[in-house]
C-alpha atoms as a PDB file:
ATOM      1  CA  UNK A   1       9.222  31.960   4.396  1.00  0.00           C
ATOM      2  CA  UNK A   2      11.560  29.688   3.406  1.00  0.00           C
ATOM      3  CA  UNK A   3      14.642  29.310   5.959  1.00  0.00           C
ATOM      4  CA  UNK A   4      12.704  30.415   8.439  1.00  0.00           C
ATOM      5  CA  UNK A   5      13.046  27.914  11.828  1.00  0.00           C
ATOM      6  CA  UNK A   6      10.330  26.174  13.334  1.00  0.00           C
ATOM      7  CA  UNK A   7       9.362  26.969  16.403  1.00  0.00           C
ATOM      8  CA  UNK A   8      11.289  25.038  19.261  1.00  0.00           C
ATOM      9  CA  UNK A   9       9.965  22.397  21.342  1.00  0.00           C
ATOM     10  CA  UNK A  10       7.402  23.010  24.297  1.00  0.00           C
ATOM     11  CA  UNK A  11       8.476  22.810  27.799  1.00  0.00           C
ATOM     12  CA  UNK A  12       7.174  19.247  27.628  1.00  0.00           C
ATOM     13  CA  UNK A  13       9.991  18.023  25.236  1.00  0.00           C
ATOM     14  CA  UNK A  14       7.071  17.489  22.585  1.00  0.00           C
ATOM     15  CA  UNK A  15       6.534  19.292  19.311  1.00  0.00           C
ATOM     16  CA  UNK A  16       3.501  20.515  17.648  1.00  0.00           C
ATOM     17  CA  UNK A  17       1.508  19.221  14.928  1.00  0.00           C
ATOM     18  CA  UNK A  18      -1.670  20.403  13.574  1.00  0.00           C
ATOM     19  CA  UNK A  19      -4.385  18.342  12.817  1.00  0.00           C
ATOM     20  CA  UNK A  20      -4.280  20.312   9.141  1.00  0.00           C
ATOM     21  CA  UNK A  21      -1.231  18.592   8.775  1.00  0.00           C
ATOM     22  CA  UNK A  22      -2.302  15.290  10.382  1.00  0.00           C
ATOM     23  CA  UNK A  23      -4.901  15.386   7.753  1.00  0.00           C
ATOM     24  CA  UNK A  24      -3.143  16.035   4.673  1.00  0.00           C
ATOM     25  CA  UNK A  25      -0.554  13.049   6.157  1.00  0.00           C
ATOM     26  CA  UNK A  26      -3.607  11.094   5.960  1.00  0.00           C
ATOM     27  CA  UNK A  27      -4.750  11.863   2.430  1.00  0.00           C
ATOM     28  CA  UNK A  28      -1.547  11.236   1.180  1.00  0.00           C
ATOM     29  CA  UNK A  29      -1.470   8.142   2.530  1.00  0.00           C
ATOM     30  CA  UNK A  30      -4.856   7.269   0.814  1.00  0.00           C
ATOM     31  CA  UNK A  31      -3.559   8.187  -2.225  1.00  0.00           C
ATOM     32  CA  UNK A  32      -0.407   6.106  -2.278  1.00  0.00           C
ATOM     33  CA  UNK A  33      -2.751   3.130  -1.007  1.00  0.00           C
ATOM     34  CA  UNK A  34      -5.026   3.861  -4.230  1.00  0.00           C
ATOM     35  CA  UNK A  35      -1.678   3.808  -6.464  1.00  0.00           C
ATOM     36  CA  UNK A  36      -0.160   1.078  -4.949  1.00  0.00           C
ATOM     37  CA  UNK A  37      -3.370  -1.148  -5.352  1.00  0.00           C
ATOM     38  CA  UNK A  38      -3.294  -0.142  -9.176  1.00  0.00           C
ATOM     39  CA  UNK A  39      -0.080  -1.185  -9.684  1.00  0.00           C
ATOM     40  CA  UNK A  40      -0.419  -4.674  -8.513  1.00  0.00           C
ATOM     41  CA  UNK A  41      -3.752  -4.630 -10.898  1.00  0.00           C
ATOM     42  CA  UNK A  42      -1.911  -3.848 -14.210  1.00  0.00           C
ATOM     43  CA  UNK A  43       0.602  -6.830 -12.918  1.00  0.00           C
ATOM     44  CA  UNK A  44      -2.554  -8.752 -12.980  1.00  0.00           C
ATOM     45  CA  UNK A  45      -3.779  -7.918 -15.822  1.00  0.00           C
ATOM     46  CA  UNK A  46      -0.831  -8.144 -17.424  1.00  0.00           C
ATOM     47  CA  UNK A  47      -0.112 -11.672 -16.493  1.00  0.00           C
ATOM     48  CA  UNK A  48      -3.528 -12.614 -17.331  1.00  0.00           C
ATOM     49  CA  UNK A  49      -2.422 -12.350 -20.726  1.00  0.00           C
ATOM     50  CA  UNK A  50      -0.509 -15.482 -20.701  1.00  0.00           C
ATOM     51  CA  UNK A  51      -2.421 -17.917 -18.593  1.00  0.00           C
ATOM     52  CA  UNK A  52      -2.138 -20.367 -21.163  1.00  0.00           C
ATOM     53  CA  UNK A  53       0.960 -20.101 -22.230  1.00  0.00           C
ATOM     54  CA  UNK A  54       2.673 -23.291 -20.237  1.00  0.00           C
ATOM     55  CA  UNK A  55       1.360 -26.284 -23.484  1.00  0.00           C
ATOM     56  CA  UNK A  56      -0.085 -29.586 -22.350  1.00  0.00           C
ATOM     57  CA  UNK A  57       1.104 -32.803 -20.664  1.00  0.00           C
ATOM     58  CA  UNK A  58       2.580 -32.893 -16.898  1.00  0.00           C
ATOM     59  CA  UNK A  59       5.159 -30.125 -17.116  1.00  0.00           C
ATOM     60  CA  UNK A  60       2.360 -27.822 -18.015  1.00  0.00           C
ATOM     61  CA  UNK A  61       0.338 -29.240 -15.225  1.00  0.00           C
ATOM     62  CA  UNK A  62       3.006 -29.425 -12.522  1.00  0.00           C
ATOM     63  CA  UNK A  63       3.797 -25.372 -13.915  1.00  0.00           C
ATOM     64  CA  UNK A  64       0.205 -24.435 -13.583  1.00  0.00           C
ATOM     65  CA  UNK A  65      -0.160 -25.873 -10.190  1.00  0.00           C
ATOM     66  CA  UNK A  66       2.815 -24.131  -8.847  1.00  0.00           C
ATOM     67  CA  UNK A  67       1.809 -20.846 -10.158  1.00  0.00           C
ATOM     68  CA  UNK A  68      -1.222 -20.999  -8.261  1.00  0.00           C
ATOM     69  CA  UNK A  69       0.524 -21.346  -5.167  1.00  0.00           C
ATOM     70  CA  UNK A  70       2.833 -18.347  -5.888  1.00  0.00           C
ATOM     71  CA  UNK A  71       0.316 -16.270  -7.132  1.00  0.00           C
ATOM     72  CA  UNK A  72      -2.000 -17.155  -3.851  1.00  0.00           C
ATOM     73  CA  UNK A  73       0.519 -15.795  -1.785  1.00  0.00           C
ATOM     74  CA  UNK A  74       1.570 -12.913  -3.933  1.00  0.00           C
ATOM     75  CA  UNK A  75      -2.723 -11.756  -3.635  1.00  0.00           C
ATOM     76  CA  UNK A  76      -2.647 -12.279   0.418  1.00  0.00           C
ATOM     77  CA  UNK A  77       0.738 -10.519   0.421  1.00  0.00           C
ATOM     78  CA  UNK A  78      -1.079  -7.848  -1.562  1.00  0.00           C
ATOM     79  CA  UNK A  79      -3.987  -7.642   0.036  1.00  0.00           C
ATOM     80  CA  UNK A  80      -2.468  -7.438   3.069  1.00  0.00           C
ATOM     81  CA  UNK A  81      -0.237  -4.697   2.325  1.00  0.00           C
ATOM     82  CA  UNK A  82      -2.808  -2.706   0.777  1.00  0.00           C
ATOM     83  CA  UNK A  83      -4.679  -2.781   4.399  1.00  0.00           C
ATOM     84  CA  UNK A  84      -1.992  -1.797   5.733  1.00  0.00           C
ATOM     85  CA  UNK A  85      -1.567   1.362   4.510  1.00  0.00           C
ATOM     86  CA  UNK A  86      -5.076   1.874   4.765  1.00  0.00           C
ATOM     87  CA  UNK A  87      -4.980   1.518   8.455  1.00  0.00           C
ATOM     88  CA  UNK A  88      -2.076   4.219   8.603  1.00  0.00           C
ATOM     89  CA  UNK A  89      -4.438   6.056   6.665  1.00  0.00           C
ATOM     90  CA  UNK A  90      -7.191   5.661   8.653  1.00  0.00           C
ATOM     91  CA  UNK A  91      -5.057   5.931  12.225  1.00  0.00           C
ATOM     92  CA  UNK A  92      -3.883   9.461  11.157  1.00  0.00           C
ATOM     93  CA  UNK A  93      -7.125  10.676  10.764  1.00  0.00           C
ATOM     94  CA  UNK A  94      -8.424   9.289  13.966  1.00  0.00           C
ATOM     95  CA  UNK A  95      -5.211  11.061  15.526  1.00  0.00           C
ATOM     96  CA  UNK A  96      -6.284  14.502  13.314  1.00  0.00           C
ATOM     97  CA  UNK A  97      -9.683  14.069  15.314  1.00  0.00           C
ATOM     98  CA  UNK A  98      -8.563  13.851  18.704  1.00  0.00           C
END
């Protein structure tokens, strides 16, 4: 079947999708939000490693207390993002339903 032209528009100006297709969308979109949550882990993990790697005295201090901040707001970014694609996840399979 391959070159072989979809079938033009409806009358409407719309096209159509099937909800098969809607729903495979949807698990792909699960799956990426799966991989994309394990990546940020193993950056995690990885930087785990060294979490006391910065010595002693203020500059160590002053280091750690920034890299809490950072890595605050790198985890909401994160989590955040991983909703997100989630809720396209979940949106295409409410749109599959209807």
């Amino acid at each position: 079947m391959a070159g072989t032209a979809p079938p033009p528009p409806n009358q409407n100006g719309g096209f159509d999708v099937q909800p098969v297709h809607v729903y495979h969308a949807s698990g792909l979109v699960k799956d990426a939000q799966f991989a994309h949550a394990g990546r940020a882990s193993a950056l995690v993990d990885a930087l785990n490693k060294y979490s006391q790697s910065a010595g002693r005295g203020w500059g160590a201090h002053n280091f750690a207390v920034a890299y809490v901040i950072v890595t605050e707001k790198f985890l909401e970014a994160w989590g955040r993002s991983v909703v997100s694609v989630g809720g396209a996840a979940v949106g295409l399979t409410v749109t599959a339903n209807h």
